[in-house]
PDB file of N, CA and C in Angstrom:
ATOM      1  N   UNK A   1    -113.903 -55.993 -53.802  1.00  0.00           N
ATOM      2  CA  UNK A   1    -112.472 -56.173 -53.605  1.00  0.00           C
ATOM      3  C   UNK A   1    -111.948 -57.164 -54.652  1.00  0.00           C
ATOM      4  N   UNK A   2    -110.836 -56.792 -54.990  1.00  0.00           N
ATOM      5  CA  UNK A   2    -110.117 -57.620 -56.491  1.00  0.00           C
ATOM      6  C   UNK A   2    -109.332 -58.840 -55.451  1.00  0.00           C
ATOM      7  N   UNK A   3    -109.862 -59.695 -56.279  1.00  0.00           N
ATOM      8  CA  UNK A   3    -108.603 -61.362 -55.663  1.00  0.00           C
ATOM      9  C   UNK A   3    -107.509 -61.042 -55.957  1.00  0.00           C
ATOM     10  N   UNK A   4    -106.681 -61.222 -54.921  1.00  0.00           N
ATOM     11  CA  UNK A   4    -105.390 -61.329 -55.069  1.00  0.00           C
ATOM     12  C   UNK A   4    -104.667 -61.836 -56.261  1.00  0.00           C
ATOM     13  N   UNK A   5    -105.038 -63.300 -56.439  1.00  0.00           N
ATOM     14  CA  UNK A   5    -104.662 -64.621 -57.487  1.00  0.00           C
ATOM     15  C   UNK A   5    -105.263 -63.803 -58.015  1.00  0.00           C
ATOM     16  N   UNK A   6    -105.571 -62.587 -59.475  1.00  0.00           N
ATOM     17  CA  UNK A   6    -105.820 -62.484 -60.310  1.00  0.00           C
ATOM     18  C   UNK A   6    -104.509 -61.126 -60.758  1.00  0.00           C
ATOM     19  N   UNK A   7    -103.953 -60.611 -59.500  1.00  0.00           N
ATOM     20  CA  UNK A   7    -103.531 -59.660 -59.913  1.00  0.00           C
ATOM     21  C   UNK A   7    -101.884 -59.769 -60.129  1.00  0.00           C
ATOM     22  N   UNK A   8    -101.358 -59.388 -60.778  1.00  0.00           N
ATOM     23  CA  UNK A   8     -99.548 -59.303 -60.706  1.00  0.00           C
ATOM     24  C   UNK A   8     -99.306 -58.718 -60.004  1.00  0.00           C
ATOM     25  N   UNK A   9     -97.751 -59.391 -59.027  1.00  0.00           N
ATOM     26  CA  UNK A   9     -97.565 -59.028 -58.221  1.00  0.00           C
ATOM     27  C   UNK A   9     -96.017 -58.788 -58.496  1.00  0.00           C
ATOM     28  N   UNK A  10     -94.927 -57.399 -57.529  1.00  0.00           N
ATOM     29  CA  UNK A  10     -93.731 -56.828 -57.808  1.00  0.00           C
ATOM     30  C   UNK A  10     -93.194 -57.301 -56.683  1.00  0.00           C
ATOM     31  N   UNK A  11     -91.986 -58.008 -56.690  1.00  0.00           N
ATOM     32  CA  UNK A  11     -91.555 -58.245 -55.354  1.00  0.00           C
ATOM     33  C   UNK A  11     -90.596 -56.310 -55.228  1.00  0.00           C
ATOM     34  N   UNK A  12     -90.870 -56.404 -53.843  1.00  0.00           N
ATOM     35  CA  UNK A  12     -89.780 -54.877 -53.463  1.00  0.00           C
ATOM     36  C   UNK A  12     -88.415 -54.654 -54.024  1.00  0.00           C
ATOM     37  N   UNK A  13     -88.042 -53.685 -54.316  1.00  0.00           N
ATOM     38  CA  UNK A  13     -86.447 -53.733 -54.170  1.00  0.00           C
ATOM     39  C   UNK A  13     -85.795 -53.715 -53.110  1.00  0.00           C
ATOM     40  N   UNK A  14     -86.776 -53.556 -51.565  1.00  0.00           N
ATOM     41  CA  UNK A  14     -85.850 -53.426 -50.788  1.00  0.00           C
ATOM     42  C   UNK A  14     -85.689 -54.715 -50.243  1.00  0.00           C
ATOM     43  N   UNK A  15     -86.714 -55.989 -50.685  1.00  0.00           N
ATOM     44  CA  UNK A  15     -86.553 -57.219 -50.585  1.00  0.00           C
ATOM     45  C   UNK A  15     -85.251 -58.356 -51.378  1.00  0.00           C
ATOM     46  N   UNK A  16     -84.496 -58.958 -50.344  1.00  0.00           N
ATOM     47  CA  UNK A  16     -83.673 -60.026 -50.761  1.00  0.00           C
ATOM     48  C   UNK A  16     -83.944 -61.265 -50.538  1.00  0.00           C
ATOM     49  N   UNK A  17     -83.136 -62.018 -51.382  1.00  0.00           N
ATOM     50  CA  UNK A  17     -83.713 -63.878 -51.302  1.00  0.00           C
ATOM     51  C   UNK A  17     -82.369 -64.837 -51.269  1.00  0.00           C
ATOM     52  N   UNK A  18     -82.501 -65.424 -50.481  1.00  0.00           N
ATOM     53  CA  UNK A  18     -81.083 -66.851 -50.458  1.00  0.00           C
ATOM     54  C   UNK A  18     -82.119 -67.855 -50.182  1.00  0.00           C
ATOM     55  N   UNK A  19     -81.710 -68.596 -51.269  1.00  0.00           N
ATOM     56  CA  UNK A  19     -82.113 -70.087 -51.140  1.00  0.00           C
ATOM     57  C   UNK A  19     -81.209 -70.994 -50.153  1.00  0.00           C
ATOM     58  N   UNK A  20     -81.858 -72.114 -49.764  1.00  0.00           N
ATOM     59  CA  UNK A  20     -81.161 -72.732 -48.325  1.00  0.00           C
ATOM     60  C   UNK A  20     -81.877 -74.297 -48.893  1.00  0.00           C
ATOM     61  N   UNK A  21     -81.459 -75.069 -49.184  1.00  0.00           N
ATOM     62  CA  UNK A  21     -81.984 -76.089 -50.036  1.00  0.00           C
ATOM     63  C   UNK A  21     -83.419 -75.891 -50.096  1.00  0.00           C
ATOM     64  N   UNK A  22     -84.202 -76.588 -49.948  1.00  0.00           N
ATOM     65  CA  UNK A  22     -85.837 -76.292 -50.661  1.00  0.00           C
ATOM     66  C   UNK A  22     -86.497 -75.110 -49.886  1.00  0.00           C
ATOM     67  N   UNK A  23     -85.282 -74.265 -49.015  1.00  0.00           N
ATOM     68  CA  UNK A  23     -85.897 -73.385 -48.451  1.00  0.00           C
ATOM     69  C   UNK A  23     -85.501 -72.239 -48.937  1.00  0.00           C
ATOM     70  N   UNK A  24     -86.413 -70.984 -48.663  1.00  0.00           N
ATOM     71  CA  UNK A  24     -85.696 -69.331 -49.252  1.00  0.00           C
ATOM     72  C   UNK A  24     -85.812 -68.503 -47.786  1.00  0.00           C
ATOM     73  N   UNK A  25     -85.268 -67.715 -47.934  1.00  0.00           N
ATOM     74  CA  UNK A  25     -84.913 -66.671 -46.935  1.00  0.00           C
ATOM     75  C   UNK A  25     -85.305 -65.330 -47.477  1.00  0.00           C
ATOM     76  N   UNK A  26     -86.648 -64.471 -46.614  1.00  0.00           N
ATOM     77  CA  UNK A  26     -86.536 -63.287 -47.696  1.00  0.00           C
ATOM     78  C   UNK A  26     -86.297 -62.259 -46.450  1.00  0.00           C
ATOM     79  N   UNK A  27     -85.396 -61.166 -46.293  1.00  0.00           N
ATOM     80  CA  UNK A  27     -85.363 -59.914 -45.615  1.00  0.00           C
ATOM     81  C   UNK A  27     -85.356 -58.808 -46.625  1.00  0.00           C
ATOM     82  N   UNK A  28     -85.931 -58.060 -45.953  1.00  0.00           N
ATOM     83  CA  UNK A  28     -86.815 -56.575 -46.330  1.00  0.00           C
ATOM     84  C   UNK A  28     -85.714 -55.516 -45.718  1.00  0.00           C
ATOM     85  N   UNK A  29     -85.123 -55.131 -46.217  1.00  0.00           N
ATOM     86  CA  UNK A  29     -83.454 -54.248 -46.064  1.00  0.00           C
ATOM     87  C   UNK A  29     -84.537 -52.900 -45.577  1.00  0.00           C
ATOM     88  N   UNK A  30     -85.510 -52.335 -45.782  1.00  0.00           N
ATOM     89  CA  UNK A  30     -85.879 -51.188 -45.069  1.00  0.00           C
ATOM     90  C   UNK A  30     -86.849 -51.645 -43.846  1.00  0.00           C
ATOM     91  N   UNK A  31     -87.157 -52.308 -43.724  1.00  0.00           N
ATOM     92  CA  UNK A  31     -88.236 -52.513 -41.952  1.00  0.00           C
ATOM     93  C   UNK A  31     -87.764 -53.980 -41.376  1.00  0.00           C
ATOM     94  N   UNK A  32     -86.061 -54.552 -42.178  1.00  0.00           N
ATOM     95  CA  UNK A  32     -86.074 -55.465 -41.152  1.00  0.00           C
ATOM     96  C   UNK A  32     -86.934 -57.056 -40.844  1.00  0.00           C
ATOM     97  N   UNK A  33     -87.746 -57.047 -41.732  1.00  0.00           N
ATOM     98  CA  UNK A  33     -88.683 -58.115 -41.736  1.00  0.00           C
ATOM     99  C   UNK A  33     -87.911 -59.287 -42.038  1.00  0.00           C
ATOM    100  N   UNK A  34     -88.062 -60.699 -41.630  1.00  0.00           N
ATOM    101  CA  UNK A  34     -87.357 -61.542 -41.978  1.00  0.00           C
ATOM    102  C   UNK A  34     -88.562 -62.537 -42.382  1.00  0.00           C
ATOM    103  N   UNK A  35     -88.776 -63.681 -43.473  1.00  0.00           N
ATOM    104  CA  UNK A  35     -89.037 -64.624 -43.252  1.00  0.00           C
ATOM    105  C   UNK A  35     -88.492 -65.598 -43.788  1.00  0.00           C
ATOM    106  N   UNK A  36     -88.705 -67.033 -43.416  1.00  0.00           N
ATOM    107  CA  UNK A  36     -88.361 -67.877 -43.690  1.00  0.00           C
ATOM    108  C   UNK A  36     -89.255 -69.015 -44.268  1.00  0.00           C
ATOM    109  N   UNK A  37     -89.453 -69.503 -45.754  1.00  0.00           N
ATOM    110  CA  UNK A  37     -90.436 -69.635 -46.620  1.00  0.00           C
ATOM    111  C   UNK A  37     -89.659 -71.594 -46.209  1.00  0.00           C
ATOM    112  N   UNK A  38     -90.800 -72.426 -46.532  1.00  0.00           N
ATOM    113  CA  UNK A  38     -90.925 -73.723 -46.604  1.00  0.00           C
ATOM    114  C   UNK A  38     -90.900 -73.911 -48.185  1.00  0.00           C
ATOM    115  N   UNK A  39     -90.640 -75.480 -48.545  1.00  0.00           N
ATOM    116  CA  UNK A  39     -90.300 -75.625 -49.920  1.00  0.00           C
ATOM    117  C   UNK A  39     -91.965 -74.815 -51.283  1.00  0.00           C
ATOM    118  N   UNK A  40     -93.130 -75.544 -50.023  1.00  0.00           N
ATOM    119  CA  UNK A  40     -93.883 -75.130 -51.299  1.00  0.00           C
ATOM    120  C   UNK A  40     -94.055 -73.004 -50.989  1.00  0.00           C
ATOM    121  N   UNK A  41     -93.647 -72.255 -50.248  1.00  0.00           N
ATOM    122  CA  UNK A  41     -93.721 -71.029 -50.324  1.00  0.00           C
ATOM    123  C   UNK A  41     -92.419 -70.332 -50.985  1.00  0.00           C
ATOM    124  N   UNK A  42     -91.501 -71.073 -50.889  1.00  0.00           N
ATOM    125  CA  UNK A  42     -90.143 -71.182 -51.887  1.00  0.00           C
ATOM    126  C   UNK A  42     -90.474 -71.527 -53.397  1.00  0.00           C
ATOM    127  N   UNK A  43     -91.322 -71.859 -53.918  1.00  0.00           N
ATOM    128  CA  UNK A  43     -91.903 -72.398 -55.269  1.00  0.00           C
ATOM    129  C   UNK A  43     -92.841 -71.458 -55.231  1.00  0.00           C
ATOM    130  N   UNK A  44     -93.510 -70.940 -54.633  1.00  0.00           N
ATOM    131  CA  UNK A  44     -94.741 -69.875 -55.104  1.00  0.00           C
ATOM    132  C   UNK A  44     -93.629 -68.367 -55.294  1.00  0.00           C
ATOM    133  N   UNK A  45     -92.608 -68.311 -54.486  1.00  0.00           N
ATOM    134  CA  UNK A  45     -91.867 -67.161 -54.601  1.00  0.00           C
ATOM    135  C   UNK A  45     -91.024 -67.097 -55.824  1.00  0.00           C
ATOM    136  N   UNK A  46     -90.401 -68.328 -56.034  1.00  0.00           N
ATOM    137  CA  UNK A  46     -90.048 -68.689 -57.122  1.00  0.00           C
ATOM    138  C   UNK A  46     -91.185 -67.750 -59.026  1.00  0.00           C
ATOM    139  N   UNK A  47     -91.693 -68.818 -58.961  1.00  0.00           N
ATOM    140  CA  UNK A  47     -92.839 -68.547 -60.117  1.00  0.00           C
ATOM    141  C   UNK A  47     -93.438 -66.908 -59.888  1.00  0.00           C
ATOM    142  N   UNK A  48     -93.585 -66.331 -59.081  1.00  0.00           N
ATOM    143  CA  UNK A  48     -93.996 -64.962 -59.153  1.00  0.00           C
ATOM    144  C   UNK A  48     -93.021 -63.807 -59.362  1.00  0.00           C
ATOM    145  N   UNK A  49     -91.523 -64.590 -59.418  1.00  0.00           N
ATOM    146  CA  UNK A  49     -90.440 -63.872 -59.726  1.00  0.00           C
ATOM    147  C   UNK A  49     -90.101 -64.004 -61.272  1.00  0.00           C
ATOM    148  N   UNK A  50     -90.397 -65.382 -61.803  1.00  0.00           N
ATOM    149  CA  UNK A  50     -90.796 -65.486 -63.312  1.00  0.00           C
ATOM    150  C   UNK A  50     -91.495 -64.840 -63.826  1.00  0.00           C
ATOM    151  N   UNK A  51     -92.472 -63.729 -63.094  1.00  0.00           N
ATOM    152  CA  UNK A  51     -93.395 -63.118 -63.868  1.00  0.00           C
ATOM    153  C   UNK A  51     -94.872 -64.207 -64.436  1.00  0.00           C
ATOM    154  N   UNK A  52     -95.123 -65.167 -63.325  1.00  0.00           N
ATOM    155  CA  UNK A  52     -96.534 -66.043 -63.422  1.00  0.00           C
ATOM    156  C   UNK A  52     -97.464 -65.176 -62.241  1.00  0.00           C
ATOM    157  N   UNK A  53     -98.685 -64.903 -62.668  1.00  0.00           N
ATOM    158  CA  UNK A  53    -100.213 -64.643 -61.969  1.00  0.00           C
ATOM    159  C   UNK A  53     -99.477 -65.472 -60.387  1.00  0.00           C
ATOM    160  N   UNK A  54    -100.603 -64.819 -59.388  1.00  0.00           N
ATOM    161  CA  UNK A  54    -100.623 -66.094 -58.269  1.00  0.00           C
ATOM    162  C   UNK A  54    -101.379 -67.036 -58.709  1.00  0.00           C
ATOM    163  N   UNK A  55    -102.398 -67.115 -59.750  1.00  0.00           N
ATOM    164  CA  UNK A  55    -103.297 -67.985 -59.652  1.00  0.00           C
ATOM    165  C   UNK A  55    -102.419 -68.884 -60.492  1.00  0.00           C
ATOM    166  N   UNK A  56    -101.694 -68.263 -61.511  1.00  0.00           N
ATOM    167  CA  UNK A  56    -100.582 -69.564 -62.217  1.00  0.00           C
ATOM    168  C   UNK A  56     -99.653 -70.276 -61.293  1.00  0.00           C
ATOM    169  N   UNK A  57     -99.353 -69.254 -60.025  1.00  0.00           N
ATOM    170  CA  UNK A  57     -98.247 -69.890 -59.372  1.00  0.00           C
ATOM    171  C   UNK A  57     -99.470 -71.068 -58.688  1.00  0.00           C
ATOM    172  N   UNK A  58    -100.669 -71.191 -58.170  1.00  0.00           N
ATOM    173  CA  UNK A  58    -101.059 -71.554 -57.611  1.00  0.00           C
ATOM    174  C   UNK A  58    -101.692 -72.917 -58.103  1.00  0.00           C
ATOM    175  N   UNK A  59    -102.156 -72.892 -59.221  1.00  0.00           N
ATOM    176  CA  UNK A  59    -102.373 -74.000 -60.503  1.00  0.00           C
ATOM    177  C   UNK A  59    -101.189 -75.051 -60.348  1.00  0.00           C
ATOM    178  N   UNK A  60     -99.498 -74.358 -60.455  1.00  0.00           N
ATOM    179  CA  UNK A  60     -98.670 -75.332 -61.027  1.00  0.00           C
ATOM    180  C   UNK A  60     -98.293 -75.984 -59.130  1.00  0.00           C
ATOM    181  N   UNK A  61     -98.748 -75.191 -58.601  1.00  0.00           N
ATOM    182  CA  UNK A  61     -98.845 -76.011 -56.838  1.00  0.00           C
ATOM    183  C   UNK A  61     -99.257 -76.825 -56.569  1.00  0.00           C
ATOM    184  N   UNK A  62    -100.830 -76.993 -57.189  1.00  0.00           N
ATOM    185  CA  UNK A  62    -101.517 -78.037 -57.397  1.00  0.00           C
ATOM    186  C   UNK A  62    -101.115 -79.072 -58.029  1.00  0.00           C
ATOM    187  N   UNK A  63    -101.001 -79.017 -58.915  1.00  0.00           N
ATOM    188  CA  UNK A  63    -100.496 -79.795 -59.878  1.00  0.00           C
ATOM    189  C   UNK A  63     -98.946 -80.796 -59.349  1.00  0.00           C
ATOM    190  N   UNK A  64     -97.950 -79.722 -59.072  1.00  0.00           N
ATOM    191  CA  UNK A  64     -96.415 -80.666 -58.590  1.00  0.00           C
ATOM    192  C   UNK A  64     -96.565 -81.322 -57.827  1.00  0.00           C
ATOM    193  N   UNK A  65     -97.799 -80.643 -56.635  1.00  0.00           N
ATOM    194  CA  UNK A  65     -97.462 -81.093 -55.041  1.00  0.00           C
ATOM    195  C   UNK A  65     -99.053 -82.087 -55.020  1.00  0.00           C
ATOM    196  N   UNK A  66     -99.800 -82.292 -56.452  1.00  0.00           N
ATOM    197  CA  UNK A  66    -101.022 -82.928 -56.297  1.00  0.00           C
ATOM    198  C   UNK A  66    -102.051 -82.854 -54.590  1.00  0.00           C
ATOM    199  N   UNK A  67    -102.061 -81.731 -55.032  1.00  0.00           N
ATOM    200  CA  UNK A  67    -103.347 -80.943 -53.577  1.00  0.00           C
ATOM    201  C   UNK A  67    -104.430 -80.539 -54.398  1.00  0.00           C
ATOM    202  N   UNK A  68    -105.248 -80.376 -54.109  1.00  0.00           N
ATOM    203  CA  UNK A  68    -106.826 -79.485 -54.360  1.00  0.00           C
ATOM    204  C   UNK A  68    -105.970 -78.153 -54.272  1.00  0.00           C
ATOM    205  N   UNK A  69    -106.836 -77.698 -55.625  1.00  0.00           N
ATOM    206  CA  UNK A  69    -106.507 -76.325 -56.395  1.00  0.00           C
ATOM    207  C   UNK A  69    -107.000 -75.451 -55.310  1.00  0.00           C
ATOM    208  N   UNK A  70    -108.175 -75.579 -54.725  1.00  0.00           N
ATOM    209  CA  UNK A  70    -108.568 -74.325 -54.031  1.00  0.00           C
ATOM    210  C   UNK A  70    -108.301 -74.323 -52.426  1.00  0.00           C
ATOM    211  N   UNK A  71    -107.748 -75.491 -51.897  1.00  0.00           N
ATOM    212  CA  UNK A  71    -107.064 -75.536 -50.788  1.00  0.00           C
ATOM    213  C   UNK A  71    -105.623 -74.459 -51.106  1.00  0.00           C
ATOM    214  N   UNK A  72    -104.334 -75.062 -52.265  1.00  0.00           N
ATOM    215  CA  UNK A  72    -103.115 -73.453 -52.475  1.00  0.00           C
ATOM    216  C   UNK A  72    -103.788 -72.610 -52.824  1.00  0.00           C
ATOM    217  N   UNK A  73    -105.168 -72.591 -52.898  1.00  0.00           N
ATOM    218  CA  UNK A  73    -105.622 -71.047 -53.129  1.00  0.00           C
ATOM    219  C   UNK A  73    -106.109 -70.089 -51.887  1.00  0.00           C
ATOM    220  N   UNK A  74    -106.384 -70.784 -51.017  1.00  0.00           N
ATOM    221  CA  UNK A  74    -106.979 -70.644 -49.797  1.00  0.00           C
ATOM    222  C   UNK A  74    -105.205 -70.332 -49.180  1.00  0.00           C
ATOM    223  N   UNK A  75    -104.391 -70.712 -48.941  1.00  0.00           N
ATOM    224  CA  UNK A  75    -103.546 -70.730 -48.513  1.00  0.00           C
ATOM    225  C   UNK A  75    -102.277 -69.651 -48.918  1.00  0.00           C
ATOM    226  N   UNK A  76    -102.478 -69.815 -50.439  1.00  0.00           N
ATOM    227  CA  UNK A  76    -101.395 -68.748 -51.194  1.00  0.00           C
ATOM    228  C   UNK A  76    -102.547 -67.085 -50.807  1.00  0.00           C
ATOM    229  N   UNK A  77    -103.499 -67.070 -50.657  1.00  0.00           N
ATOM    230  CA  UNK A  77    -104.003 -65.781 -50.332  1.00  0.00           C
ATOM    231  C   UNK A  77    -103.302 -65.280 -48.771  1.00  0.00           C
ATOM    232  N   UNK A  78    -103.428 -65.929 -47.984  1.00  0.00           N
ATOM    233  CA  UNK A  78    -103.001 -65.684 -46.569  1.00  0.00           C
ATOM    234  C   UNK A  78    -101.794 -65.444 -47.089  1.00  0.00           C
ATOM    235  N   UNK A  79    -100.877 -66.291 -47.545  1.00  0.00           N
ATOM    236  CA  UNK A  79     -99.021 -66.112 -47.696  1.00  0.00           C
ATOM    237  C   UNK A  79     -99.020 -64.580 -48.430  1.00  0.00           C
ATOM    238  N   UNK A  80     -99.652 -64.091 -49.344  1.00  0.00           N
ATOM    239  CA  UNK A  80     -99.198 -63.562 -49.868  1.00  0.00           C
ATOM    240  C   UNK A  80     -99.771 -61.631 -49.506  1.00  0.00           C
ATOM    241  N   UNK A  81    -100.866 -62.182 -48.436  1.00  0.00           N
ATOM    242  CA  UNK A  81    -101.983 -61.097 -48.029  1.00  0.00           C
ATOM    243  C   UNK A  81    -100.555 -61.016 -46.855  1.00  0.00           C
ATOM    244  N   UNK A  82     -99.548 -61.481 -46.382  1.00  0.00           N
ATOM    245  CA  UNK A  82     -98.821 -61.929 -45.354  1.00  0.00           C
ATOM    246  C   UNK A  82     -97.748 -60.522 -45.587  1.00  0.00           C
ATOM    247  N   UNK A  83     -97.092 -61.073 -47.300  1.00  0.00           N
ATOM    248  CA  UNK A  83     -95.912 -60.210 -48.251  1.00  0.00           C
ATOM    249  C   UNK A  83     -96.708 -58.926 -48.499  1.00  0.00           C
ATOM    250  N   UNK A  84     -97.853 -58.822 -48.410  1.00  0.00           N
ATOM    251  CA  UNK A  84     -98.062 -57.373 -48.939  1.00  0.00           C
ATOM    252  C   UNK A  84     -98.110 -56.635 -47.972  1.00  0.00           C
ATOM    253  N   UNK A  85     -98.570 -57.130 -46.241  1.00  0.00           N
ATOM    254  CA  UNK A  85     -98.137 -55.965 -45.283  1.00  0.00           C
ATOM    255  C   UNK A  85     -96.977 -55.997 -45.371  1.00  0.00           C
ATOM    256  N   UNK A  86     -96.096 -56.717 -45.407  1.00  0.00           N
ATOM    257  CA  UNK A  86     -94.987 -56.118 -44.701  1.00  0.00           C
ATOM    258  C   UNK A  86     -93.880 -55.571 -45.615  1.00  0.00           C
ATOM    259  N   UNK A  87     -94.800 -55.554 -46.713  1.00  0.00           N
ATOM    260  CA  UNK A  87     -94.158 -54.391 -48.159  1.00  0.00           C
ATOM    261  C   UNK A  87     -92.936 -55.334 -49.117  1.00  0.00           C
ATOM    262  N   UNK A  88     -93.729 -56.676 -48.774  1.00  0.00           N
ATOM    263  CA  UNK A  88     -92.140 -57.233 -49.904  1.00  0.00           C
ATOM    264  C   UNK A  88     -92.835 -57.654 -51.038  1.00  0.00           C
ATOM    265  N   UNK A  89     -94.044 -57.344 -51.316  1.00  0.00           N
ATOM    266  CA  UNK A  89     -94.726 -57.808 -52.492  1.00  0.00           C
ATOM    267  C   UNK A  89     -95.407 -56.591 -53.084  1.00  0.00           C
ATOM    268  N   UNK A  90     -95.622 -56.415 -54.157  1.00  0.00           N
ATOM    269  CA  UNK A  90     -96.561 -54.982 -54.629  1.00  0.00           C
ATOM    270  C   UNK A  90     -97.741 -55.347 -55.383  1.00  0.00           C
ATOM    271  N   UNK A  91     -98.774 -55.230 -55.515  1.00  0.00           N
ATOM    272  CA  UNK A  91     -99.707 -55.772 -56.643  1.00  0.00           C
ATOM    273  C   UNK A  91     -99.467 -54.633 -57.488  1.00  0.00           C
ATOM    274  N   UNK A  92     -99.425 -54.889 -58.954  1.00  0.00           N
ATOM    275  CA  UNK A  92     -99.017 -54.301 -59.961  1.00  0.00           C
ATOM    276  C   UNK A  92    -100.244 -54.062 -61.086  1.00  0.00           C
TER     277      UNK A  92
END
């Protein structure tokens, strides 16, 4: 099985985003899904919309928020294993 953090990822088109101060808001316009992202899942959503790896988004996590690299790695896998059921993320 391929790591996640290695692969590019497409956010949906049927996915939207409002920022709410360090927070984002994403709903999924075809199944209804809502979530509501915290500042550092608002910064990983961020950077993967720039077109950065997860593992880049996950590096510069480390780094801003000074955590152990493989703790946001451990963590950005779940978030993002999270976006791909419910179809707002695509690996590319």
């Amino acid at each position: 099985m391929t790591d996640i953090l290695t692969q590019h990822v497409n956010v949906s088109d049927q996915a939207s985003n409002c920022r709410v101060g360090d927070e984002t808001v994403i709903l999924h316009a075809g199944n209804g899904t809502y979530f509501g992202l915290d500042s550092v899942g608002s910064q990983i959503w961020q950077l993967l919309q720039q077109g950065l790896t997860p593992a880049q988004s996950c590096a510069r996590i480390a780094h801003d928020f000074e955590v152990p690299l493989a703790q946001v790695e451990q963590d950005a896998r779940i978030f993002l294993d999270e976006l791909m059921r419910h179809d707002i993320i695509r690996l590319s």
